[in-house]
N, C-alpha and C. Protein backbone atom coordinates (compact mmCIF):
# COMPACT_ATOMS: atom_id res chain seq x y z
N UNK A 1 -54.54 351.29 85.84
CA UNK A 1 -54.72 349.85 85.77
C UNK A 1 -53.88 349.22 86.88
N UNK A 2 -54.49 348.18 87.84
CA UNK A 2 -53.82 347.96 88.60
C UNK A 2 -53.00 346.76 88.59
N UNK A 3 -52.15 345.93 89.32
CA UNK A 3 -51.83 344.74 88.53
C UNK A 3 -52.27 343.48 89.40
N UNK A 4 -53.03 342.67 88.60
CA UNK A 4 -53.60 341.85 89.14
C UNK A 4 -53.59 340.78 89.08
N UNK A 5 -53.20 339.58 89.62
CA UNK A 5 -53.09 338.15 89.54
C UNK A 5 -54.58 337.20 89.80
N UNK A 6 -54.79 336.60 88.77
CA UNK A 6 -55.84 335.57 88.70
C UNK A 6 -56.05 334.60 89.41
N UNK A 7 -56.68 334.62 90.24
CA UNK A 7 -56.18 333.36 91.31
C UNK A 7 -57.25 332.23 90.87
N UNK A 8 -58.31 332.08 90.32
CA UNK A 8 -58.95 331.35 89.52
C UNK A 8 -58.36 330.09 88.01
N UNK A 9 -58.40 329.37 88.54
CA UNK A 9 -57.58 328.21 87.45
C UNK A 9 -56.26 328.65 87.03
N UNK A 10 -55.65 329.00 87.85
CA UNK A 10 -54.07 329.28 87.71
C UNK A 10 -53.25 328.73 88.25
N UNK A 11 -52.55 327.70 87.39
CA UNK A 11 -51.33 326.73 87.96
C UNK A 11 -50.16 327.51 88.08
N UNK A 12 -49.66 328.23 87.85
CA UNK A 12 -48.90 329.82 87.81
C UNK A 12 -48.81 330.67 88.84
N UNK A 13 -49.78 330.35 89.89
CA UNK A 13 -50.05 331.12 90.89
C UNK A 13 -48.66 331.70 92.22
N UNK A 14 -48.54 332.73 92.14
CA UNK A 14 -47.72 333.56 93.26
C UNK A 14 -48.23 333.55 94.43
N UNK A 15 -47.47 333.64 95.38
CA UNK A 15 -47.52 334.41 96.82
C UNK A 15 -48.52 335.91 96.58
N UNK A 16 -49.04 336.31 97.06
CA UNK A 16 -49.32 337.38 97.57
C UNK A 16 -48.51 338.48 97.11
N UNK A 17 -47.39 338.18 97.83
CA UNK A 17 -46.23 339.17 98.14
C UNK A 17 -45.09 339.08 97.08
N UNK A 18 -44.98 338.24 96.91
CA UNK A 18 -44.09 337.45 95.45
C UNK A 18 -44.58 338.28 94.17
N UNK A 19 -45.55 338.11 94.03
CA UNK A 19 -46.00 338.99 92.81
C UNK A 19 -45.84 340.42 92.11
N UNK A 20 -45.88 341.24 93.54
CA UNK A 20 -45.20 342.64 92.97
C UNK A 20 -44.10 342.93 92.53
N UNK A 21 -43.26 341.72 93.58
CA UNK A 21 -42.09 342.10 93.46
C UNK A 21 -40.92 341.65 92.14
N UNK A 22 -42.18 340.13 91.85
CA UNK A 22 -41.51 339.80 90.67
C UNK A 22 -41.62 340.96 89.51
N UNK A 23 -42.72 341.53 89.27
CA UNK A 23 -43.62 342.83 88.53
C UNK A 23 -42.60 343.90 88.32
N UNK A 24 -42.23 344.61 89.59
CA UNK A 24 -41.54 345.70 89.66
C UNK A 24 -39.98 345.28 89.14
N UNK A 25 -39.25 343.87 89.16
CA UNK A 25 -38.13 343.33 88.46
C UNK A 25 -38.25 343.75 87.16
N UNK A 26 -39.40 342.98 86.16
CA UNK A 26 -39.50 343.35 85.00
C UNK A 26 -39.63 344.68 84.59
N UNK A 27 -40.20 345.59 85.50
CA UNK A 27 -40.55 346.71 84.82
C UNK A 27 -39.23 347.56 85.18
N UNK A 28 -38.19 347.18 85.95
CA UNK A 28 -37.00 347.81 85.77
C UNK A 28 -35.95 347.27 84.93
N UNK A 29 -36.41 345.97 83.76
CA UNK A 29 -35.64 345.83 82.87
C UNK A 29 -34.74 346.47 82.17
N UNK A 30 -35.63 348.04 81.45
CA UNK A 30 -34.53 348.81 80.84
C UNK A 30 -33.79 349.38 81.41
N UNK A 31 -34.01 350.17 83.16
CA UNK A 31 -33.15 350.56 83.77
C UNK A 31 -31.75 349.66 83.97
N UNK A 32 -32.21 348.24 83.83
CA UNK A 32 -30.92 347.17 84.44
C UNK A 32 -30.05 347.21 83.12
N UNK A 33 -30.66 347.36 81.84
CA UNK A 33 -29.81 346.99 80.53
C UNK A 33 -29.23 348.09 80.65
N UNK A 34 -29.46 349.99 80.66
CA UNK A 34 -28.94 350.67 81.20
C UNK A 34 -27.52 350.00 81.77
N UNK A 35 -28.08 350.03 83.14
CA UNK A 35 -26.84 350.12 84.15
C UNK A 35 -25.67 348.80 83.64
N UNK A 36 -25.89 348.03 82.98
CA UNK A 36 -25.24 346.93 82.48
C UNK A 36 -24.16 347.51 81.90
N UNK A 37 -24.80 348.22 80.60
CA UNK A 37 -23.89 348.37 80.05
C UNK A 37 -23.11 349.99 80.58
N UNK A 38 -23.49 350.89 81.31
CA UNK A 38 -22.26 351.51 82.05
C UNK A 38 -21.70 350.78 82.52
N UNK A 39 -21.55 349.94 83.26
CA UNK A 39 -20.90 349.38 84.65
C UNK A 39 -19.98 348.62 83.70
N UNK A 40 -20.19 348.45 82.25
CA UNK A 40 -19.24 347.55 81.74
C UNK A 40 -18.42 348.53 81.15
N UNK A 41 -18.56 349.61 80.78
CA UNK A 41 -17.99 351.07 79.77
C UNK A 41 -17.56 351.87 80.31
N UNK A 42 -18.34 352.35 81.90
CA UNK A 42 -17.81 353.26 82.82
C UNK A 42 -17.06 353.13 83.79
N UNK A 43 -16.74 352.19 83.56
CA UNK A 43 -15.48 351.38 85.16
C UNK A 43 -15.76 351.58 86.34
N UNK A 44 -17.69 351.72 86.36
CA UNK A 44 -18.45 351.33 87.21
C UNK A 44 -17.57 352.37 88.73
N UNK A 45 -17.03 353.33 88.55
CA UNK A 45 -16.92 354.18 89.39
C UNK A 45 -17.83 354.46 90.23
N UNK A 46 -19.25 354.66 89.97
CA UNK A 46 -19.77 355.30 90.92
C UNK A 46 -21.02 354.18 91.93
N UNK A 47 -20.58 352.76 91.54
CA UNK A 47 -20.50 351.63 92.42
C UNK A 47 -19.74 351.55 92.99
N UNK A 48 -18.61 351.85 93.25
CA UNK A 48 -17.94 351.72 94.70
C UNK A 48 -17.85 352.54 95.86
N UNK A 49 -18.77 352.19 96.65
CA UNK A 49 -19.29 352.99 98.13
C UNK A 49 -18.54 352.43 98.89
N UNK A 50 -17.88 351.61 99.50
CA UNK A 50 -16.67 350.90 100.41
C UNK A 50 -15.56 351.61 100.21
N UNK A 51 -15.05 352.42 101.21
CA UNK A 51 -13.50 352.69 101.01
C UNK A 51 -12.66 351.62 101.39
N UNK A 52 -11.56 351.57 101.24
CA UNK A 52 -10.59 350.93 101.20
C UNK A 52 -10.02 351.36 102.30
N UNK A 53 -9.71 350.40 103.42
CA UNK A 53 -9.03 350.86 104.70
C UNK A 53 -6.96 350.92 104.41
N UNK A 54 -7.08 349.91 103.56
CA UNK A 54 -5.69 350.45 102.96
C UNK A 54 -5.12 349.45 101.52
N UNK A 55 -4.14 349.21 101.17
CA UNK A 55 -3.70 349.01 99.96
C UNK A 55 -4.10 349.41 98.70
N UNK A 56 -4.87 348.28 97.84
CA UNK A 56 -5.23 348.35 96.77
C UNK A 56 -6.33 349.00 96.52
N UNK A 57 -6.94 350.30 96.16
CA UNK A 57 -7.85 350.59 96.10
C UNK A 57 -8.55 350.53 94.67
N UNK A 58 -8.06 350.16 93.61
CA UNK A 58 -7.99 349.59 92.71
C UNK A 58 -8.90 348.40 92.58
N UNK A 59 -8.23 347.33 93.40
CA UNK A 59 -8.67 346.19 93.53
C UNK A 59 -9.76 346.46 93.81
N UNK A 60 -9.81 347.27 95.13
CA UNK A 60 -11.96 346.96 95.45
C UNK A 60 -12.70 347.70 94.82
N UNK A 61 -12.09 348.43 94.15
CA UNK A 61 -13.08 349.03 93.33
C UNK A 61 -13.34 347.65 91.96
N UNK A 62 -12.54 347.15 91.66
CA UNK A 62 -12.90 346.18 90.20
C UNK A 62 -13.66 345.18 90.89
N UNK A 63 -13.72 344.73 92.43
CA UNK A 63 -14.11 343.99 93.10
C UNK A 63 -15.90 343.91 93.11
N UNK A 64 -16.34 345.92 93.58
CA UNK A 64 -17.84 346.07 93.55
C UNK A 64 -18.00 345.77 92.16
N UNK A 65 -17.43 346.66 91.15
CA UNK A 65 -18.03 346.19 89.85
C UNK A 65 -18.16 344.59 89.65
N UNK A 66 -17.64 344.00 89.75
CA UNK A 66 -18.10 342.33 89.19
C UNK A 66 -19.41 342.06 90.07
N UNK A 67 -19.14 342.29 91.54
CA UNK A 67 -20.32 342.49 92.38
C UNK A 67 -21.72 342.48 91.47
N UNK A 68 -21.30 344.09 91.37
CA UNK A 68 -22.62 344.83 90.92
C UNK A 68 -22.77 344.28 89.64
N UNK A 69 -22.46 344.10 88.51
CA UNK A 69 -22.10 343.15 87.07
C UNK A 69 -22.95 341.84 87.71
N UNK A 70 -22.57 341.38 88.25
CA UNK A 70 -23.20 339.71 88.93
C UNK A 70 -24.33 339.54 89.02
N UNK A 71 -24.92 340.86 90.10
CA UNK A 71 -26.41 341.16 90.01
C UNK A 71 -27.29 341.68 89.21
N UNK A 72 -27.01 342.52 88.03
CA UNK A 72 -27.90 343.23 87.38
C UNK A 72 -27.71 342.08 86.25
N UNK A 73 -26.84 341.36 85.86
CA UNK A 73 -26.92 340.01 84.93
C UNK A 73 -27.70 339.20 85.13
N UNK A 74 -27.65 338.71 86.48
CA UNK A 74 -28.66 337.91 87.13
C UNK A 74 -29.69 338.15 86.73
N UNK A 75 -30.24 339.51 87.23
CA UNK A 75 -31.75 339.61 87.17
C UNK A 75 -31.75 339.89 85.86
N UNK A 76 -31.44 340.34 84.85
CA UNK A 76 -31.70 340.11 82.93
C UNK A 76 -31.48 339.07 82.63
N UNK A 77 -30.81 338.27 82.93
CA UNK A 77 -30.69 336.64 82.82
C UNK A 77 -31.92 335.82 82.68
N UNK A 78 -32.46 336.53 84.34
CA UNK A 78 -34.22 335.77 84.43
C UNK A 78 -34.65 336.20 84.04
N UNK A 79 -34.99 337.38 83.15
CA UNK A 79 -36.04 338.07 82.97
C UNK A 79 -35.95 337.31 81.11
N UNK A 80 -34.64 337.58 80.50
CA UNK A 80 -34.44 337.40 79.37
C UNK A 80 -35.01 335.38 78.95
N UNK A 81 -34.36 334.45 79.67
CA UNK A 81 -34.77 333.09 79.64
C UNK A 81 -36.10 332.86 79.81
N UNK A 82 -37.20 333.50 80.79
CA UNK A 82 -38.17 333.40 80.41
C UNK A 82 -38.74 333.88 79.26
N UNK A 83 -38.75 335.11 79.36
CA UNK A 83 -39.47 335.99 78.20
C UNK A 83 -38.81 334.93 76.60
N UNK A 84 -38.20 334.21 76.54
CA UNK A 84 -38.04 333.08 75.54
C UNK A 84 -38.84 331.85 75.46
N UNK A 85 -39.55 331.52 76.60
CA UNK A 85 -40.35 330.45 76.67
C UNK A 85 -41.62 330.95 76.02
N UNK A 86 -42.17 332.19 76.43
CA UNK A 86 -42.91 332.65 75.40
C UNK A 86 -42.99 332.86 73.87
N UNK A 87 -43.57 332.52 73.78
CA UNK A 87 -44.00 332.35 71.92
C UNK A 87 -43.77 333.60 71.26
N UNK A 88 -43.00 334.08 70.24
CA UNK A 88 -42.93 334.89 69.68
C UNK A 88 -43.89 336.00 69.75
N UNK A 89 -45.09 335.81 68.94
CA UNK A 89 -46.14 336.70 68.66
C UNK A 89 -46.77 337.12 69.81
N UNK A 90 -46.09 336.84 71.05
CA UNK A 90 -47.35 337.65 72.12
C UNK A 90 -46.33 337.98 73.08
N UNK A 91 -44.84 338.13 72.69
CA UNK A 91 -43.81 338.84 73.49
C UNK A 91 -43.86 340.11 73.88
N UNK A 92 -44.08 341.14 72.54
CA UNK A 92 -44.11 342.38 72.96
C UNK A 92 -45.08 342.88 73.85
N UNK A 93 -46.16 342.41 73.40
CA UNK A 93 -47.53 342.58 74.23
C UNK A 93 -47.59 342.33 75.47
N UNK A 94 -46.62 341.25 75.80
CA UNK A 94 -46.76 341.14 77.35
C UNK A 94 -45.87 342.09 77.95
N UNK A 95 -44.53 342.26 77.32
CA UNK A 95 -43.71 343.51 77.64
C UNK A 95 -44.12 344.46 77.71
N UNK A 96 -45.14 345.25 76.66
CA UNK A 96 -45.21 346.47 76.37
C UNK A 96 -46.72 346.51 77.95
N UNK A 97 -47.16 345.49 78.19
CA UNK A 97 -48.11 345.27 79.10
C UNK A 97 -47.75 345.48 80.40
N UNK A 98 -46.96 344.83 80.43
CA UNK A 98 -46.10 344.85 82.18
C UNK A 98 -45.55 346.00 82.43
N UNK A 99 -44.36 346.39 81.28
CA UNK A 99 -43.63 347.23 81.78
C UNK A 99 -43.91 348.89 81.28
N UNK A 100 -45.02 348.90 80.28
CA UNK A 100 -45.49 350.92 80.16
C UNK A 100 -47.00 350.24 80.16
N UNK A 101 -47.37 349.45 80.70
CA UNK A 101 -48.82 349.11 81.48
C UNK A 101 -49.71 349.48 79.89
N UNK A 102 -49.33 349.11 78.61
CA UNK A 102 -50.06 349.32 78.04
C UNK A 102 -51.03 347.88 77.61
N UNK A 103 -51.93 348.30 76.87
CA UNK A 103 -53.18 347.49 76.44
C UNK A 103 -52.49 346.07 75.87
N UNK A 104 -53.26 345.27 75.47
CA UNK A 104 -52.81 344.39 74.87
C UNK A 104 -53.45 344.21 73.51
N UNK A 105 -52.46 343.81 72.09
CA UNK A 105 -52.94 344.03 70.95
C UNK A 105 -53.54 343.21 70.80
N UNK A 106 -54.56 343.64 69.31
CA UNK A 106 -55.69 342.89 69.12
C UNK A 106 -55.34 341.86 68.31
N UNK A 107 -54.56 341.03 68.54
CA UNK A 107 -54.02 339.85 67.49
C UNK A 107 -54.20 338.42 68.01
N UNK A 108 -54.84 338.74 69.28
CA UNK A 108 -55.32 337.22 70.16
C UNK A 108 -56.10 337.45 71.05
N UNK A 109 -56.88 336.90 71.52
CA UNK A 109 -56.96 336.89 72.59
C UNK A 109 -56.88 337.37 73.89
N UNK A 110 -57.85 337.89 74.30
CA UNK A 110 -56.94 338.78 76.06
C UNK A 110 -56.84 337.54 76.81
N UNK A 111 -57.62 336.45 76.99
CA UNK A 111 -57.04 335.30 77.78
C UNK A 111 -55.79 334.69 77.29
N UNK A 112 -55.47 334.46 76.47
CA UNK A 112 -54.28 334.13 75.75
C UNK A 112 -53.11 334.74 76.06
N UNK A 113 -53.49 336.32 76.14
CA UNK A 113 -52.09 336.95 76.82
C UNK A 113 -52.26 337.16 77.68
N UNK A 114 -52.81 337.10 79.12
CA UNK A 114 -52.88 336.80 80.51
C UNK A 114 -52.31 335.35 80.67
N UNK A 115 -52.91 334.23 79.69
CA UNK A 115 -52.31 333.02 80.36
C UNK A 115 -50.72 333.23 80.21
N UNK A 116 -50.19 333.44 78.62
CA UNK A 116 -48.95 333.76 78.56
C UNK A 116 -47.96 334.54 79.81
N UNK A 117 -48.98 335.75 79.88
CA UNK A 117 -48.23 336.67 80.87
C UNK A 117 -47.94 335.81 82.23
N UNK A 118 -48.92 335.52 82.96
CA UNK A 118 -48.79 335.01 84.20
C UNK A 118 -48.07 333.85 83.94
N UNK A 119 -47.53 333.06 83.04
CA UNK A 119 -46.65 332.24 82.83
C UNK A 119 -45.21 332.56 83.12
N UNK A 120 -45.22 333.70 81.79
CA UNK A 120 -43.63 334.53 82.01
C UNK A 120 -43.35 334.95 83.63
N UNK A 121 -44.49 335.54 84.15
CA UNK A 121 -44.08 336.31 85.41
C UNK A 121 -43.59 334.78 86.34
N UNK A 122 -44.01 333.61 86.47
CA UNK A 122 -43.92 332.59 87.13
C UNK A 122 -42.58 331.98 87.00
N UNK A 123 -41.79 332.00 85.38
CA UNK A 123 -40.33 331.37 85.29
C UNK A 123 -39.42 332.55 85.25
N UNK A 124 -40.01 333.86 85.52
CA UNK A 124 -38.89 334.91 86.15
C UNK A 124 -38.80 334.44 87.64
N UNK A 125 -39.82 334.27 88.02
CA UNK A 125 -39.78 334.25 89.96
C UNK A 125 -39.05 332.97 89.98
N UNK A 126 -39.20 331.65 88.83
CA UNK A 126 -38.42 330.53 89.10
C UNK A 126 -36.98 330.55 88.95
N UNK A 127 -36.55 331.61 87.91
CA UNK A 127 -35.02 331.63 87.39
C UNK A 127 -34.40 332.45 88.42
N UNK A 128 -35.12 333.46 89.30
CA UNK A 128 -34.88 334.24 90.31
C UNK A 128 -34.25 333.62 91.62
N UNK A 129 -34.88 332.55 91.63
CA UNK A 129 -34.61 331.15 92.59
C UNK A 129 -36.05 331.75 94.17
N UNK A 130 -36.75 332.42 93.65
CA UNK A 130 -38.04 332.80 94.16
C UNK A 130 -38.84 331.65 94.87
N UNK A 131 -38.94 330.51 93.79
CA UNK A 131 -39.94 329.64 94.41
C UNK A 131 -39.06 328.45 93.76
């Protein structure tokens, strides 16, 4: 299944190029909740690629972690505030849609969860600071 944006009566509408990339964000959600919570448990050791030319090496190491902490928050941040604007009952479906590309359940509508979906994907790319 490939992923496809509606360009037909869609106030929602992406870039071209905007679109995958918002796509491939969400679908590395669980990898980011992952890495979240090492980087908060594992003292994010194996984020710090900068050596230290001298003193505190300490310091830059707690330095990448907030870094890296900053960014992977960020992007669950957007991903999480949208996926709230969506209506309860057609959350998983768009999740379980986007991110293991599965079907969508039979409890509405397939236009219903396309409009939803291409909604969510639109206030991730907005919370992203995308568009």
């Amino acid at each position: 299944m490939s992923d496809y944006q509606s360009t037909k009566n869609n106030p929602f509408l992406l870039p071209d190029t905007l679109y995958p990339r918002v796509i491939a964000l969400i679908r590395d959600y669980h990898r980011l909740k992952d890495d979240y919570q090492e980087i908060l448990h594992d003292g994010g050791r194996r984020y710090s690629t900068i050596q230290p030319r001298s003193g505190n090496k300490k310091s830059d190491e707690t330095m990448h972690k907030a870094i890296r902490l900053s960014v992977v928050s960020d992007d669950l941040r957007a991903i999480d505030q949208a996926l709230v604007l969506v209506p309860h009952e057609y959350r998983s479906g768009i999740k379980d849609n986007i991110i293991h590309r599965m079907r969508y359940p039979d409890d509405a509508d397939i236009s219903t969860y396309k409009r939803w979906k291409q909604k969510f994907i639109y206030n991730v790319a907005v919370n992203k600071g995308y568009i």
